[in-house]
Protein backbone atom coordinates (compact mmCIF):
# COMPACT_ATOMS: atom_id res chain seq x y z
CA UNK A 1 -9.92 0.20 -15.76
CA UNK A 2 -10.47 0.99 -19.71
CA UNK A 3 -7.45 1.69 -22.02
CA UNK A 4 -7.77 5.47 -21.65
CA UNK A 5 -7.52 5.60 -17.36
CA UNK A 6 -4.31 2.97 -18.48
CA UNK A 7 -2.83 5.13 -20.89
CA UNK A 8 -2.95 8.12 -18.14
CA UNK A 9 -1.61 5.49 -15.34
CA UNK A 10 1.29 5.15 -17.97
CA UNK A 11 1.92 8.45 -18.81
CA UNK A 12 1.38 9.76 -15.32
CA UNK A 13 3.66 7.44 -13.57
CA UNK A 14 6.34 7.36 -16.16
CA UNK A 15 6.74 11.41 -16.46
CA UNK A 16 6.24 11.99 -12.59
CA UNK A 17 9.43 9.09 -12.52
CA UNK A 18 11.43 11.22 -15.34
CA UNK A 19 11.10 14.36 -13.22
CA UNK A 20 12.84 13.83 -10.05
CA UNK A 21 15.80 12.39 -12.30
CA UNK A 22 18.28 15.34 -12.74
CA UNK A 23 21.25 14.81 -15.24
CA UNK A 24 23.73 14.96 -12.78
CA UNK A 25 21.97 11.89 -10.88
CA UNK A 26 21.25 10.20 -14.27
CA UNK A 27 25.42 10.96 -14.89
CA UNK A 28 24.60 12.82 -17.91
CA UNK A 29 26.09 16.06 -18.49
CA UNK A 30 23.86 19.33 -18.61
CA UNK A 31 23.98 21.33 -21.33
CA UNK A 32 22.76 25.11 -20.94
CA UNK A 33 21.59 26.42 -18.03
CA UNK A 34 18.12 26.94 -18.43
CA UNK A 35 16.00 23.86 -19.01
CA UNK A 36 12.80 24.03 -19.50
CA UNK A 37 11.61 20.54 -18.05
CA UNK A 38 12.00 19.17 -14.63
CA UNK A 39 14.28 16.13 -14.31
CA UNK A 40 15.39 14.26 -17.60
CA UNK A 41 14.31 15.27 -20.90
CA UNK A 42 12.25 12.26 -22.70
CA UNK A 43 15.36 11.99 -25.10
CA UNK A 44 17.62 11.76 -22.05
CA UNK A 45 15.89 8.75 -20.90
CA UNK A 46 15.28 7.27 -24.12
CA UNK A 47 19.36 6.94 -24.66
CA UNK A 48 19.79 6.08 -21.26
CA UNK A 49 17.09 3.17 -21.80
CA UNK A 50 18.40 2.01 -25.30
CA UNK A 51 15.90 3.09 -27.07
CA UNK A 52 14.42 5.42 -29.85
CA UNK A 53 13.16 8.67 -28.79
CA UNK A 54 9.55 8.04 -30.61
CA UNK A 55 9.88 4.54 -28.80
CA UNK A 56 10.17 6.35 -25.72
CA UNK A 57 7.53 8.84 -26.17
CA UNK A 58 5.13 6.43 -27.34
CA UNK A 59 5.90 4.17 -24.20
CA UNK A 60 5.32 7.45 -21.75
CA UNK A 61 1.85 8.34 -23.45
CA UNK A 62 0.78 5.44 -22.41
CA UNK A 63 1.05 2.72 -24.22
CA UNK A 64 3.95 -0.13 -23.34
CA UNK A 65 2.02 -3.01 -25.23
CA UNK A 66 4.89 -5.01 -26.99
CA UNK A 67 7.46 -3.62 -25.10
CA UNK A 68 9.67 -6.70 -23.74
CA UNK A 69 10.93 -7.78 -20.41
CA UNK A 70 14.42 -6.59 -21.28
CA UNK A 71 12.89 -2.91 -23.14
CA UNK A 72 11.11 -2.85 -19.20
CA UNK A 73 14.22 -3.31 -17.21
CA UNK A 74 15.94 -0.72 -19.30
CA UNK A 75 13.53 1.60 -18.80
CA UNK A 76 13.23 1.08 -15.08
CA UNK A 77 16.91 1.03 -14.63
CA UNK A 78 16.63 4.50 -16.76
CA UNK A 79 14.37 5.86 -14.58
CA UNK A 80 16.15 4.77 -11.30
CA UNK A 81 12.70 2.58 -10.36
CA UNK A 82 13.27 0.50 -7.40
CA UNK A 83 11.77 -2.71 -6.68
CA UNK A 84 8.07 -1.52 -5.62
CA UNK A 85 8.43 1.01 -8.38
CA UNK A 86 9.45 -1.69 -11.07
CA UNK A 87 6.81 -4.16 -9.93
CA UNK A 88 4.09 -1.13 -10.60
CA UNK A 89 6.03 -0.73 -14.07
CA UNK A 90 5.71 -4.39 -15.12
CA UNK A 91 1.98 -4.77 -13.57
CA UNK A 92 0.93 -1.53 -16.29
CA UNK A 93 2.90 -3.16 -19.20
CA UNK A 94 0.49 -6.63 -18.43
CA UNK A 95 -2.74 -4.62 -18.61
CA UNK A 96 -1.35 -2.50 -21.57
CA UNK A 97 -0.65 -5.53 -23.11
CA UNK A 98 -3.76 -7.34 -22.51
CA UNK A 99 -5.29 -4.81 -23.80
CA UNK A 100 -9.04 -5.10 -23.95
CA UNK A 101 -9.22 -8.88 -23.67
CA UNK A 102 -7.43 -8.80 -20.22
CA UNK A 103 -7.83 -11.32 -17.77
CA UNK A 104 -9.72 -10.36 -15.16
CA UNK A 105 -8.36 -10.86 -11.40
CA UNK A 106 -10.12 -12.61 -8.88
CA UNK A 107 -10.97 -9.82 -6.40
CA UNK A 108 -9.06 -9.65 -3.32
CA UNK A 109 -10.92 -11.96 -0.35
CA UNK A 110 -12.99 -10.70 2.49
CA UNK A 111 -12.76 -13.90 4.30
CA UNK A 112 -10.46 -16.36 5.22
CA UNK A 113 -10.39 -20.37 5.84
CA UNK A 114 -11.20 -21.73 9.50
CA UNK A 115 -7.36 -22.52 9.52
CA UNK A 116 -6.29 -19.36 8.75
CA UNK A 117 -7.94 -17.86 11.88
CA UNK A 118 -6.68 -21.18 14.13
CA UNK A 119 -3.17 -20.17 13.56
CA UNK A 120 -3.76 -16.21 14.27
CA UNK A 121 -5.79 -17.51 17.68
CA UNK A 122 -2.86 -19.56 18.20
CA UNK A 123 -0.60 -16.86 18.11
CA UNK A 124 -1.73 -15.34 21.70
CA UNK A 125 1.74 -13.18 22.41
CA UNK A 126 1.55 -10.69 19.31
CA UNK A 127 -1.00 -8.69 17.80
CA UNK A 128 -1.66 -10.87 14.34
CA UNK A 129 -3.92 -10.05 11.46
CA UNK A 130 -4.94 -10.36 7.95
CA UNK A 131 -5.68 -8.13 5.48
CA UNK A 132 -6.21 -7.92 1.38
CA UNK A 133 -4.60 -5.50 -1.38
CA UNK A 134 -7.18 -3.03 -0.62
CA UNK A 135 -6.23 -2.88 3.03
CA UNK A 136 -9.89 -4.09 4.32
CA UNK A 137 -9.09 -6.23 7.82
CA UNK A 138 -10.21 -9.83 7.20
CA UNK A 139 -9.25 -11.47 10.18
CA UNK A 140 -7.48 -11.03 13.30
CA UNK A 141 -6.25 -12.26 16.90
CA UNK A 142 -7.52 -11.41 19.66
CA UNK A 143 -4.40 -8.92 20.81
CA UNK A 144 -4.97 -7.19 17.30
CA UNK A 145 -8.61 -6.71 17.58
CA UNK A 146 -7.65 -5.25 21.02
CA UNK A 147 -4.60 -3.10 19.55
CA UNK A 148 -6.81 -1.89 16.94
CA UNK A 149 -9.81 -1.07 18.69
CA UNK A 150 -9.59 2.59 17.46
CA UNK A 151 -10.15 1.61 14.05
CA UNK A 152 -12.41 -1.41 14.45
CA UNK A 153 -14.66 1.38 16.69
CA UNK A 154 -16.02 2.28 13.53
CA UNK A 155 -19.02 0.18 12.80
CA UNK A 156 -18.91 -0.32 9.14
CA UNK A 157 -17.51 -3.40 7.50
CA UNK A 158 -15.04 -5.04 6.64
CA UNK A 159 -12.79 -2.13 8.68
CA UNK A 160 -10.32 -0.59 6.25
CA UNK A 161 -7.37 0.96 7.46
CA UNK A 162 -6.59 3.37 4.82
CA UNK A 163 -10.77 4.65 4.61
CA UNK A 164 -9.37 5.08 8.99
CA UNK A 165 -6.34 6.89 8.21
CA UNK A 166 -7.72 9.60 5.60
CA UNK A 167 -11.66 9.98 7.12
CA UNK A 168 -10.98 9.97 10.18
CA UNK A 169 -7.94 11.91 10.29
CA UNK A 170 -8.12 13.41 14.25
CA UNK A 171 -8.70 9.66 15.23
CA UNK A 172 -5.63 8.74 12.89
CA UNK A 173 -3.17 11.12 14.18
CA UNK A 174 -4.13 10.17 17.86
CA UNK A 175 -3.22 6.39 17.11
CA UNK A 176 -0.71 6.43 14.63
CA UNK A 177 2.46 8.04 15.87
CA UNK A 178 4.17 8.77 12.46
CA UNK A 179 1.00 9.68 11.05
CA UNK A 180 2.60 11.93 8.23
CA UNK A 181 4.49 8.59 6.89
CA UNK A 182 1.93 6.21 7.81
CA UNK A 183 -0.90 8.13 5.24
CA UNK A 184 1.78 8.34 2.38
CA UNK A 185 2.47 4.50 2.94
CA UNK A 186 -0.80 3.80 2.78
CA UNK A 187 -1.84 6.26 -0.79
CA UNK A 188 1.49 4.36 -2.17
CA UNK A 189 0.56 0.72 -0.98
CA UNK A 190 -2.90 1.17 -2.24
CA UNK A 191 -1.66 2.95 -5.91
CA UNK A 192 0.68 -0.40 -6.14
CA UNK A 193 -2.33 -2.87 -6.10
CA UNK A 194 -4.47 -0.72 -8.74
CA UNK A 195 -1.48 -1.24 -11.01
CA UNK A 196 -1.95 -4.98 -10.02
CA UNK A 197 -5.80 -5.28 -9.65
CA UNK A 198 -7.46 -2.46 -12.06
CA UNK A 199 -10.78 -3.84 -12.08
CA UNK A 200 -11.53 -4.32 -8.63
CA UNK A 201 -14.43 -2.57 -8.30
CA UNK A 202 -14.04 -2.44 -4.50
CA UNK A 203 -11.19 -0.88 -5.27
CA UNK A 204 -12.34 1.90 -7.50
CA UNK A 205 -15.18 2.69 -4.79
CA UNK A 206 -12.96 3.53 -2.05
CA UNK A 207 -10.30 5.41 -4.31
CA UNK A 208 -12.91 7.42 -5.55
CA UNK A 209 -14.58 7.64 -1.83
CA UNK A 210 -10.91 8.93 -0.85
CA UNK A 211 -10.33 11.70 -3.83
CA UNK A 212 -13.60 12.47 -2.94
CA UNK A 213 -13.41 13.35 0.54
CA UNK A 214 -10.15 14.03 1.76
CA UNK A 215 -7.56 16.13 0.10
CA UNK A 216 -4.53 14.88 1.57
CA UNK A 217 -5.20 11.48 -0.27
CA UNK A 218 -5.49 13.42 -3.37
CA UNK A 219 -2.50 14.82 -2.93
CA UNK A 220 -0.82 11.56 -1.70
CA UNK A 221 -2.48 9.55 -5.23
CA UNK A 222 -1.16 12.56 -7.74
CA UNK A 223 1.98 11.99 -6.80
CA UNK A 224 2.06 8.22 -8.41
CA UNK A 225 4.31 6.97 -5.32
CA UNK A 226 4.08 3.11 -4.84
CA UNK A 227 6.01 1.17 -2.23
CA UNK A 228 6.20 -2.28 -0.52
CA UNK A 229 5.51 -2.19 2.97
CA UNK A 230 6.83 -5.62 4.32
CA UNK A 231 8.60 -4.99 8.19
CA UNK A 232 9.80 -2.00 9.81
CA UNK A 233 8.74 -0.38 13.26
CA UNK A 234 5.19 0.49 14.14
CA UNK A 235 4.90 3.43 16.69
CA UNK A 236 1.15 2.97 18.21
CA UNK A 237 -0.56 5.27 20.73
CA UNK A 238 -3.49 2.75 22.20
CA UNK A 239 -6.34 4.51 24.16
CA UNK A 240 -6.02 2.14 27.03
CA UNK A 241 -1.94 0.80 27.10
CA UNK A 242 0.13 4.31 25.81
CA UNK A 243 2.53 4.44 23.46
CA UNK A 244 3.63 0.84 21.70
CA UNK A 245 6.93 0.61 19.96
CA UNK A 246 6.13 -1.97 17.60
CA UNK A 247 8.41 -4.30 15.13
CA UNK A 248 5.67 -5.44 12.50
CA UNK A 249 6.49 -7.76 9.61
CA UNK A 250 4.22 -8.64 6.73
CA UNK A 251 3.90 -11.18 4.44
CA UNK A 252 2.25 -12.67 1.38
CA UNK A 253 -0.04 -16.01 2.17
CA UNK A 254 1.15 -18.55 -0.68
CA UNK A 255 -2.06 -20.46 0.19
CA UNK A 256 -4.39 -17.19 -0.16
CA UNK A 257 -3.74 -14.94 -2.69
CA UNK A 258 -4.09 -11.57 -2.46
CA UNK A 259 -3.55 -11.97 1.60
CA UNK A 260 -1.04 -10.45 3.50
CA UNK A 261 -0.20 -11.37 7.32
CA UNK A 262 1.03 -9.03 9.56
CA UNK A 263 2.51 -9.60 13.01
CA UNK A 264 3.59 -7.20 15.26
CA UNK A 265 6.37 -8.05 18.02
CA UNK A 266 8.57 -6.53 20.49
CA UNK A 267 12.08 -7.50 22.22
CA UNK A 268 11.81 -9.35 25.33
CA UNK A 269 12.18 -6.70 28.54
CA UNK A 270 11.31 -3.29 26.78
CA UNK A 271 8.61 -1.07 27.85
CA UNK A 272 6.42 -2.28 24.52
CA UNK A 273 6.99 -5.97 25.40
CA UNK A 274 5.76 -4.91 29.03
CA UNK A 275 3.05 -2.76 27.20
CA UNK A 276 1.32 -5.91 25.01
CA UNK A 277 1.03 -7.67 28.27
CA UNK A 278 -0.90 -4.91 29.88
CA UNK A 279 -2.74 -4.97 26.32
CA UNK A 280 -3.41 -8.71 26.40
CA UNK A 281 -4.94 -8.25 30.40
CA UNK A 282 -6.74 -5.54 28.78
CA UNK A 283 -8.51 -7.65 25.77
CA UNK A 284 -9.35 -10.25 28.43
CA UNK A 285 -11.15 -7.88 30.95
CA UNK A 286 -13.32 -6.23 27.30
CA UNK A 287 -14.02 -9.52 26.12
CA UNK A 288 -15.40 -10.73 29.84
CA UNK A 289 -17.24 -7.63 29.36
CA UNK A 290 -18.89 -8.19 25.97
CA UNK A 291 -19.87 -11.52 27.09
CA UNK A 292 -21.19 -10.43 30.12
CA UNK A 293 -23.31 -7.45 28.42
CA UNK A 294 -24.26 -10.49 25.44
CA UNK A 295 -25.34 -12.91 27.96
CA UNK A 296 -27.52 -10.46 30.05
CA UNK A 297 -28.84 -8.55 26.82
């Protein structure tokens, strides 16, 4: 990312915030009845924040270098961020800051350590897998290679989920129930790591791949949305087992960076629990298959 796609992250993210702010919410009262902006006027958020006006305005054109921690959380308690929203706020000050001698980040991994993939084997009751900021699939079980056969159907690699969701979009709504919330997640998730990771040139190529070809994910990036996406319920529709009602929870890997786990569960004695079982007999009889075609091919 140079200084001048920054400068329009900035000023993007911080005006599309300031406009879904109305005075009322902000607990300002509104003078006149005809305003000519949308949400809070910059000088409205600027003495909300503590700050100067021309501070304010030269924050939201894009530059925040030398603003402090303390300038930050004003501003983001201004602006009503919440805590994906904040972490996308602070992760734009860094790079503003660093200006042209930023540190580059490692890129997110493709791979993981033989370990890694002996505890997801050893997982055999839940659909487990790993994945990087971009949302490429690095490594899974065997329950979530079978869960996620749709997408893995797809020969080119490393599977992405988000290049799944937005190319493929009959294939998409088919498996994913909620499809609707399950492609903004997914613009939102992936808008939060280019705040984090800017010059991940991986990165760049698929959001540019995206824009490119589907305008639903051009409409889902313009609107500057980010947002953690850490448990919650999955609603599945596999080819082979129905419907799955899924409780999925995902976290960070202190011992990889950049690596989330996900693993996806359900109670004991509901139709999903009954459902993964099926799922598991159903990986078994495809991998005796594969072997079978392997060792006679």
């Amino acid at each position: 990312m140079d200084s001048t796609d920054l400068r329009t992250q900035i000023r993007e993210f911080l005006s599309s915030r300031r406009a879904r702010i109305t005075p009322d919410q902000a607990g300002l009262p509104a003078y006149g009845g005809n305003r000519r902006v949308k949400g809070l006027r910059r000088e409205e958020v600027a003495l909300l924040a503590g700050v100067s006006v021309d501070y304010y305005v030269r924050m939201e054109r894009g530059n925040l270098a030398g603003a402090s921690e303390s300038v930050l959380a004003a501003l983001a308690g201004a602006l009503q961020l919440d805590e994906a929203e904040q972490d996308h706020l602070f992760a734009l000050a860094r790079q503003s800051q660093a200006g042209a001698g930023a540190r580059r980040t490692r890129p997110p991994a493709t791979a993981v350590r033989p370990v890694i993939q002996q505890v997801l084997d050893a997982i055999s009751d839940a659909p487990a897998w790993v994945r990087n900021g971009r949302h490429d699939i690095v490594a899974m079980n065997q329950l979530a290679r079978a869960l996620y056969s749709p997408v893995l159907a797809h020969t080119r690699r490393p599977a992405n989920t988000t290049r799944f969701i937005y190319l493929h979009p009959d294939e998409a709504q088919e498996f994913f129930v909620d499809y609707d919330q399950v492609a903004r997640d997914a613009a939102a998730m992936l808008r939060l790591e280019a705040g984090r990771n800017p010059n991940d040139k991986a990165l760049i190529q698929l959001v540019g791949q995206l824009s490119t070809r589907s305008e639903l994910f051009r409409q889902r990036w313009a609107s500057q949305d980010v947002r953690f996406h850490r448990s919650g319920r999955k609603r599945l529709r596999h080819p082979a087992v129905g419907q799955l009602d899924l409780d999925f929870e995902g976290m960070e890997l202190p011992s990889e960076p950049g690596l989330h786990l996900n693993i996806y569960t359900a109670a004991a004695g509901t139709p999903t629990a009954d459902g993964l079982k099926l799922l598991a007999s159903w990986a078994a009889s495809q991998e005796a298959i594969d072997t079978e075609d392997h060792a006679t091919g």
